[in-house]
Protein backbone atom coordinates (compact mmCIF):
# COMPACT_ATOMS: atom_id res chain seq x y z
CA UNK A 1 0.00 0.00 0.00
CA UNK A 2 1.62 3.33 -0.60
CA UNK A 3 2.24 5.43 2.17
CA UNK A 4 3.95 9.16 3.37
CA UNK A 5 7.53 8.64 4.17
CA UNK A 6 9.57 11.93 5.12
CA UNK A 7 6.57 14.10 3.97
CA UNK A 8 7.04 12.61 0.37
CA UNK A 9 4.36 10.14 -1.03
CA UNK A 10 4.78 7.19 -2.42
CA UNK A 11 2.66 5.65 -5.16
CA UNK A 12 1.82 1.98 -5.63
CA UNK A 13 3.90 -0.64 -6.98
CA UNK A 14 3.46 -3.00 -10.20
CA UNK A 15 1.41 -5.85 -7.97
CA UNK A 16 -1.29 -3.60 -6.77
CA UNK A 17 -1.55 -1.63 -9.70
CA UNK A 18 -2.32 -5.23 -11.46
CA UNK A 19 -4.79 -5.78 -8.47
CA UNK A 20 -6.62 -2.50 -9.07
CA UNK A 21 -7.38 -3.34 -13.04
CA UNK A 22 -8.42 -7.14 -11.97
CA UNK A 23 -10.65 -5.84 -9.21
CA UNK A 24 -12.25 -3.24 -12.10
CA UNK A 25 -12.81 -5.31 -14.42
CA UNK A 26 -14.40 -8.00 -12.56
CA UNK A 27 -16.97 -5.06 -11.94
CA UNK A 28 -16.08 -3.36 -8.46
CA UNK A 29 -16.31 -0.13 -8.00
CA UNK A 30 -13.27 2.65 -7.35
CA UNK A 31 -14.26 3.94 -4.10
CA UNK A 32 -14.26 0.53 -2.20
CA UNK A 33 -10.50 -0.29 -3.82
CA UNK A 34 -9.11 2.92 -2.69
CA UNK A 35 -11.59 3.90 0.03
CA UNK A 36 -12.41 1.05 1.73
CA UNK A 37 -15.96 1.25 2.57
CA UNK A 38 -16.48 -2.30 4.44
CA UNK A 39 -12.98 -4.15 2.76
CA UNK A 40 -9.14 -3.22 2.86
CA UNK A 41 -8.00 -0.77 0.42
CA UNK A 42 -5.44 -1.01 -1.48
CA UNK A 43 -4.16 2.53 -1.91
CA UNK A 44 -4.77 5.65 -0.86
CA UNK A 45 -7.10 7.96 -2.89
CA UNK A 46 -4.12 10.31 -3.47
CA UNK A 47 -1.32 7.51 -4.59
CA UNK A 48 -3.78 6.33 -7.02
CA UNK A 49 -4.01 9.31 -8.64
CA UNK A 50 -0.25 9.82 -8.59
CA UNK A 51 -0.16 6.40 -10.09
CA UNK A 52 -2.31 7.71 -12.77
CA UNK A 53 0.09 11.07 -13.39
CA UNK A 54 3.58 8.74 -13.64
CA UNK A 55 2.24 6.43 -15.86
CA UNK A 56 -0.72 7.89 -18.11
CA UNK A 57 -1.63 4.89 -20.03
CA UNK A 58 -2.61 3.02 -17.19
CA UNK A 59 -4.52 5.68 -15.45
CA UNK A 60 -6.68 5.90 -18.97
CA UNK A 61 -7.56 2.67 -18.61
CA UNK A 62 -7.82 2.31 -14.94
CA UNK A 63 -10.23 5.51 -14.94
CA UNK A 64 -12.41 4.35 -18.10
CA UNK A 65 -13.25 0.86 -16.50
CA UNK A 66 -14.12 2.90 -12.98
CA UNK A 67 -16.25 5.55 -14.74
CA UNK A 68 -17.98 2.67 -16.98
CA UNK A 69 -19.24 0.89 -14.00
CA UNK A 70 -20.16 3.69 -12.39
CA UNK A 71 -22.45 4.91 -14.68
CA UNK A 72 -23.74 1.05 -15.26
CA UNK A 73 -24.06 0.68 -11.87
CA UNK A 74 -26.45 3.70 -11.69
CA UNK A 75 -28.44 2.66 -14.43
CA UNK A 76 -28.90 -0.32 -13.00
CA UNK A 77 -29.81 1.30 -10.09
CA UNK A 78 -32.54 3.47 -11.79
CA UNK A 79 -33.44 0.37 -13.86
CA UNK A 80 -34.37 -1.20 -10.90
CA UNK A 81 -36.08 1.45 -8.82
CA UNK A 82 -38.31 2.35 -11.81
CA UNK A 83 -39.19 -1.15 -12.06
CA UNK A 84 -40.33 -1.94 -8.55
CA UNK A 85 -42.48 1.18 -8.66
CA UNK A 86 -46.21 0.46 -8.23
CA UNK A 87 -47.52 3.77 -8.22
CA UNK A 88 -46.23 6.88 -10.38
CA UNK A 89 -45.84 9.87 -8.01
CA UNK A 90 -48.99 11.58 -7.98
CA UNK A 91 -50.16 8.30 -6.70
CA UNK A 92 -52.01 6.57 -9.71
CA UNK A 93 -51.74 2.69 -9.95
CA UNK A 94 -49.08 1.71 -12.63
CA UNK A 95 -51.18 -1.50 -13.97
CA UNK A 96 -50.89 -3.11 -16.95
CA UNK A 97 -53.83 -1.38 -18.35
CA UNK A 98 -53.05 2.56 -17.19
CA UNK A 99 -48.97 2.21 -18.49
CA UNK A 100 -47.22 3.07 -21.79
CA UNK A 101 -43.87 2.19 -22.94
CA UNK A 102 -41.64 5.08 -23.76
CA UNK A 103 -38.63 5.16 -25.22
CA UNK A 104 -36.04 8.27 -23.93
CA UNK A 105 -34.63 9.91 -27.58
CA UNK A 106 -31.51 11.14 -25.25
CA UNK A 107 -30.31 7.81 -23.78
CA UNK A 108 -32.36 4.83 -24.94
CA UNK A 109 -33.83 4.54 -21.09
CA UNK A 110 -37.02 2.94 -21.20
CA UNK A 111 -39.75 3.26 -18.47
CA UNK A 112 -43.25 2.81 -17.58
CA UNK A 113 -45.57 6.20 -18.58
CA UNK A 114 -48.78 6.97 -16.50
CA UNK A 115 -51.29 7.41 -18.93
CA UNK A 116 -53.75 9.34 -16.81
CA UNK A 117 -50.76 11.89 -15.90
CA UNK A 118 -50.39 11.62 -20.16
CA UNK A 119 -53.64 13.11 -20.32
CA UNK A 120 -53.58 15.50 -17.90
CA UNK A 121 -50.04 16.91 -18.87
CA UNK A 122 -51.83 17.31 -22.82
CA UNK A 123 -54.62 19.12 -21.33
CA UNK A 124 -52.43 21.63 -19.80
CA UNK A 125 -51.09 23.11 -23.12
CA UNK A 126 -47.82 23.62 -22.52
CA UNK A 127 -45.58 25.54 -24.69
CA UNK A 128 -41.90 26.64 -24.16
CA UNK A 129 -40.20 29.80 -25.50
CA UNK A 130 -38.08 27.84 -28.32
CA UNK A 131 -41.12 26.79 -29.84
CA UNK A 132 -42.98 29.85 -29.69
CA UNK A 133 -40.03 31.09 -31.47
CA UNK A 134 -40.23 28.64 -34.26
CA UNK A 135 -43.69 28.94 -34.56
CA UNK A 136 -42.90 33.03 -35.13
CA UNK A 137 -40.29 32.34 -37.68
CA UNK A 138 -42.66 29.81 -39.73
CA UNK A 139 -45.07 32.41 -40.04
CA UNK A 140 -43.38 35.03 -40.69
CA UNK A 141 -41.21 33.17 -43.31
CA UNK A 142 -44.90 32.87 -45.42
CA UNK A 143 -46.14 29.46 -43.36
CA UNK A 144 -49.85 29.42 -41.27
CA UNK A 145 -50.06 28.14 -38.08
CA UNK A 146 -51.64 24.50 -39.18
CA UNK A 147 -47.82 23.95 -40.52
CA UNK A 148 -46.37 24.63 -37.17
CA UNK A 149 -49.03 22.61 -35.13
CA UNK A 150 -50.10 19.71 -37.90
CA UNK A 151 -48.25 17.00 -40.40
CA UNK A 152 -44.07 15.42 -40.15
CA UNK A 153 -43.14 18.90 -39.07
CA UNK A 154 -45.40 20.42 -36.53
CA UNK A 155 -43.47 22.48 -33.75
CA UNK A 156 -46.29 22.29 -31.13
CA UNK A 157 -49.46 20.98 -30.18
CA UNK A 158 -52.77 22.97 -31.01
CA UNK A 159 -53.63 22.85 -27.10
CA UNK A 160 -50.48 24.46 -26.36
CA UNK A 161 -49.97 27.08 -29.11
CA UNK A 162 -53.71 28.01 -27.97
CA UNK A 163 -52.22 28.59 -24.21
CA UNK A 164 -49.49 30.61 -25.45
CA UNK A 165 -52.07 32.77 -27.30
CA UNK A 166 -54.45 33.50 -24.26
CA UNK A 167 -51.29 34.23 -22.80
CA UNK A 168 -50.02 36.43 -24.88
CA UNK A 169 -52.92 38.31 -26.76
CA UNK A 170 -50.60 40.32 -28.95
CA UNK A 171 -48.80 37.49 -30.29
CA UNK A 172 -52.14 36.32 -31.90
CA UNK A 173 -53.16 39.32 -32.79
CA UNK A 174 -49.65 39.19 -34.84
CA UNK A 175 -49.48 35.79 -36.14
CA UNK A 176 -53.06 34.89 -36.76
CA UNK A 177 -53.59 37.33 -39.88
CA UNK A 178 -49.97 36.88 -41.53
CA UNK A 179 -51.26 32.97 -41.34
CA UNK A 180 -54.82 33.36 -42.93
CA UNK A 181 -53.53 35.75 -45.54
CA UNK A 182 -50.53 33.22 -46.60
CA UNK A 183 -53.18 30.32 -46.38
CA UNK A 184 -55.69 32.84 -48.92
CA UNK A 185 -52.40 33.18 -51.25
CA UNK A 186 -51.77 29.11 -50.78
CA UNK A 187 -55.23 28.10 -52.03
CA UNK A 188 -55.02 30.96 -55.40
CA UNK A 189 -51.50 29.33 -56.43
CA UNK A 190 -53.06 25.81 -55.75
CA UNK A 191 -56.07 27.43 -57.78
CA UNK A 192 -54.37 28.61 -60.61
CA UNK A 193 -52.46 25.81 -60.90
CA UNK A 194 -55.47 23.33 -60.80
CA UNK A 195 -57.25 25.48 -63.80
CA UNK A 196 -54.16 25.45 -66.33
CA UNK A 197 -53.67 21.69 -65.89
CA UNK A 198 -57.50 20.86 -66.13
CA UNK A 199 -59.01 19.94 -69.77
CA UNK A 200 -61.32 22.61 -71.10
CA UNK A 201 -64.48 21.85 -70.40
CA UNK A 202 -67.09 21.48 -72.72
CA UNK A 203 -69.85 24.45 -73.08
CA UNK A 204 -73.37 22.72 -74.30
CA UNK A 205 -76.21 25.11 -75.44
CA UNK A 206 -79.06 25.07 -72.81
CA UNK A 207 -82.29 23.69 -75.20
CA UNK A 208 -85.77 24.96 -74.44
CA UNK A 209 -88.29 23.05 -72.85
CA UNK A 210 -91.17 21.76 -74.43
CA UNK A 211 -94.31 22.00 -72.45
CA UNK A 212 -96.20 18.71 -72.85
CA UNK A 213 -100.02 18.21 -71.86
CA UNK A 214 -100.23 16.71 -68.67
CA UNK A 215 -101.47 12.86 -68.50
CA UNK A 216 -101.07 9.43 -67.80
CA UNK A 217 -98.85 7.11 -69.58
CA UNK A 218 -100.93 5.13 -72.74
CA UNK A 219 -100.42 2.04 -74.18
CA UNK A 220 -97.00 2.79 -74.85
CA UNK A 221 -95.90 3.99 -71.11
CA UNK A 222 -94.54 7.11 -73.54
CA UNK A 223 -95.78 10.80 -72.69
CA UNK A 224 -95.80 12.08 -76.20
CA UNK A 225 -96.91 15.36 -77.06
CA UNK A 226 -100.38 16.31 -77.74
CA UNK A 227 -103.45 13.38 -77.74
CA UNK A 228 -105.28 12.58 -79.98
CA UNK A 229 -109.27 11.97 -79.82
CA UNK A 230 -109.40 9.10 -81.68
CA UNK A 231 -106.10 6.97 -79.64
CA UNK A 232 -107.26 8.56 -75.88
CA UNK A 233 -110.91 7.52 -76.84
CA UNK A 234 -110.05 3.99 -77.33
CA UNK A 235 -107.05 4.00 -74.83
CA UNK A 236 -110.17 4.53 -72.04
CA UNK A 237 -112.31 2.40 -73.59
CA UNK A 238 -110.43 -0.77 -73.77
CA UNK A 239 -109.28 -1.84 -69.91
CA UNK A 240 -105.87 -1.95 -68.84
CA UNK A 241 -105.83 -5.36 -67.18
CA UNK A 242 -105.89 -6.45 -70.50
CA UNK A 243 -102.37 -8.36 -71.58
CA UNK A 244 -100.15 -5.98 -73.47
CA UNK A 245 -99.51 -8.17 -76.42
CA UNK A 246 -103.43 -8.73 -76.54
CA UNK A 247 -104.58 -4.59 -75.73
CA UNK A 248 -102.17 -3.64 -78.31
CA UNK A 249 -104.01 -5.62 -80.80
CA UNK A 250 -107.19 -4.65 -79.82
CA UNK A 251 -106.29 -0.57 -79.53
CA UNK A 252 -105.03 -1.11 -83.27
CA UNK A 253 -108.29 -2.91 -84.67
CA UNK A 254 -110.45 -0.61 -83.23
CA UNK A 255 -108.39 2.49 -84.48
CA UNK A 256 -108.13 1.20 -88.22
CA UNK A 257 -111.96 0.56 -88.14
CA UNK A 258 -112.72 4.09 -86.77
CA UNK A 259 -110.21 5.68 -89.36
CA UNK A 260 -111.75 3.35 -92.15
CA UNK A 261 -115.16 4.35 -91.35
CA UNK A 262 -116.20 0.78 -90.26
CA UNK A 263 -116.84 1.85 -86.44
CA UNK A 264 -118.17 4.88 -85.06
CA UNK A 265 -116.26 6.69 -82.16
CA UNK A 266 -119.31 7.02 -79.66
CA UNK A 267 -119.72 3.43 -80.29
CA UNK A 268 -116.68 2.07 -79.23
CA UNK A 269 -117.27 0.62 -75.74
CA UNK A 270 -119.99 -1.20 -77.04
CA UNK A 271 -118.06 -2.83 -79.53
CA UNK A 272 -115.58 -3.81 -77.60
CA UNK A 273 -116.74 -7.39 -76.59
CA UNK A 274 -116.29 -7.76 -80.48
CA UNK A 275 -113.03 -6.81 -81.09
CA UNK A 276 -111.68 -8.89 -78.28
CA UNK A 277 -113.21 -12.38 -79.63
CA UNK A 278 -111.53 -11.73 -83.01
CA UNK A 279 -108.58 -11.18 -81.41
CA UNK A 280 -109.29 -14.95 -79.86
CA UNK A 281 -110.35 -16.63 -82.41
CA UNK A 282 -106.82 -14.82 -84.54
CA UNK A 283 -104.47 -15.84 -81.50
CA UNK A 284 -106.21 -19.04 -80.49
CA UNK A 285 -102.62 -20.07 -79.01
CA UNK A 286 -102.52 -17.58 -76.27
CA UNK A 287 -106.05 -18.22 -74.97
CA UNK A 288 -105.33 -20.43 -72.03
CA UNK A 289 -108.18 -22.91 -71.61
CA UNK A 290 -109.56 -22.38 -75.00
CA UNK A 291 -110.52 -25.92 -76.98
CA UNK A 292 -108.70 -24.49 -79.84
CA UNK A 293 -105.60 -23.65 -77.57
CA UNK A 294 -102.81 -26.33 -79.04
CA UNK A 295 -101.35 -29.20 -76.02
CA UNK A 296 -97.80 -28.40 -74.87
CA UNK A 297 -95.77 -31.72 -75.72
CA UNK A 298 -94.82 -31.77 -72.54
CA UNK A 299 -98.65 -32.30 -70.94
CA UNK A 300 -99.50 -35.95 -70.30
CA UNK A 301 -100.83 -38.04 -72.78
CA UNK A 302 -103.25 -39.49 -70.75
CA UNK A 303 -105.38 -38.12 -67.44
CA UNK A 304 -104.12 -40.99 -65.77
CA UNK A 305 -100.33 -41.31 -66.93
CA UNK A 306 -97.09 -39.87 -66.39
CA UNK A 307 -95.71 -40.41 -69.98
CA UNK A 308 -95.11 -36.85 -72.14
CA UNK A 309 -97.57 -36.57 -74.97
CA UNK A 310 -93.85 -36.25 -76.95
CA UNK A 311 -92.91 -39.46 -76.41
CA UNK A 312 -95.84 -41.36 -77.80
CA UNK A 313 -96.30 -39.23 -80.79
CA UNK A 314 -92.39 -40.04 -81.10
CA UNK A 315 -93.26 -43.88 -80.77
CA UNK A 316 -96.73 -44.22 -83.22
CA UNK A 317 -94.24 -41.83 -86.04
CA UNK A 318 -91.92 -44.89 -85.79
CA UNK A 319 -94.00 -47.76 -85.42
CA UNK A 320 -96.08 -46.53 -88.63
């Protein structure tokens, strides 16, 4: 161990200094080599030093291992003390469900984040001078306030550049016109550029409208323009239950007859009944339950039978 001898002090010798760097880098701290604190030291605080002075490179080396586990020892330290927390320290409950990880940008520490103290700290609106600063030069350098508070590079939050302004009512009343009149000269560039990259648009002439009698739809569903006697006569006469297929004939064969003289108009609902059996008797096929109405091959031959009318005509045409 070095010692005073004579009032001169003596450093350590080759063994201890080789005792010093084992003991550091097994991962034991400085003060208890050369302080003691519960074990023998080795050397005296000063003589280490001294040590360090005669022969440099071993003081680098001796001093980086005892300033590494320092500072690994208090991070350990924190580590744990943060992690056997159960309660943040305005006393909320540090569960599962009310904790965030966070991630420190400045040395990689990550701890547990109170949520509820999260949300109270946001309601606050805090703001600091160096962003109120940035926020001045954005908008003075012919940005609005929605690029300092929204998007990749927003300076502050909403809540917080609001707080500054109730603080500081002049500040608005500077920044809050330079911003709406460079948003006003934003949207005419974005404008202007929109309408000379747009195809022209086409101009169509505006036609005039054509006023058309009011009434129902005729035979034809069509509102067509004005009409006439003869066609809305008939149209009422003959009912609209009727089948299309089978009204259309009918509206026709009564018109024809009333243009060829053959029918009267006033007469027309009474001879309706008429018209309709010609049009039975001419289109026999499409009067279900008629005598005359031709047997699907399909039907059964028989009242009594299952067989297809089709296949016994098929049979007798090759038997005979």
């Amino acid at each position: 161990m070095g010692d005073i001898i004579g009032g001169q002090e003596f450093t350590m010798n080759s063994t201890e200094a080789a005792t010093i760097i084992e003991r550091l880098e097994s991962g034991e701290a400085l003060r208890t080599i050369i302080g003691g604190f519960g074990r023998t030291p080795i050397c005296s605080r000063k003589a280490f030093f001294r040590h360090c002075e005669l022969h440099p490179e071993w003081g680098r080396r001796a001093l980086a291992l005892a300033n590494a586990r320092s500072k690994s020892r208090v991070l350990d330290g924190c580590k744990k003390r943060v992690a056997a927390r159960t309660h943040c320290s305005r006393g909320h409950e540090l569960t599962p469900e009310n904790t965030t990880l966070v991630i420190v940008k400045r040395n990689g520490w990550r701890h547990r984040e109170c949520k509820i103290c999260r949300a109270q700290w946001n309601l606050r609106g805090r703001y600091t001078r160096e962003q109120l600063a940035k926020v001045v030069d954005i908008v003075k350098g012919g940005g609005t306030l929605t690029d300092a508070t929204k998007g990749k590079g927003a300076i502050i939050k909403c809540v917080g550049l609001q707080t500054a302004f109730r603080d500081n009512p002049a500040l608005e009343a500077e920044l809050r016109p330079l911003s709406q009149l460079h948003a006003r000269a934003k949207l005419k560039l974005a404008w202007g550029n929109w309408r000379s990259t747009r195809p022209p648009s086409i101009i169509r002439p505006r036609s005039g409208r054509i006023s058309i009698v009011s009434r129902e739809p005729t035979l034809t569903g069509v509102l067509a323009a004005q009409p006439h006697i003869v066609f809305t006569t008939i149209d009422e006469v003959v009912p609209k239950t009727l089948e299309f297929e089978r009204r259309r004939e009918v509206v026709s064969e009564m018109m024809l007859a009333v243009l060829e003289g053959r029918l009267q108009l006033e007469n027309a609902k009474a001879a309706y009944p008429s018209f309709l059996t010609v049009s039975y008797r001419m289109f026999a096929h499409r009067t279900y339950g008629d005598i005359r109405t031709p047997i699907s091959l399909d039907a059964p031959a028989h009242l009594d039978s299952k067989t297809p009318l089709v296949e016994l005509l098929s049979e007798r045409a090759l038997w005979e």
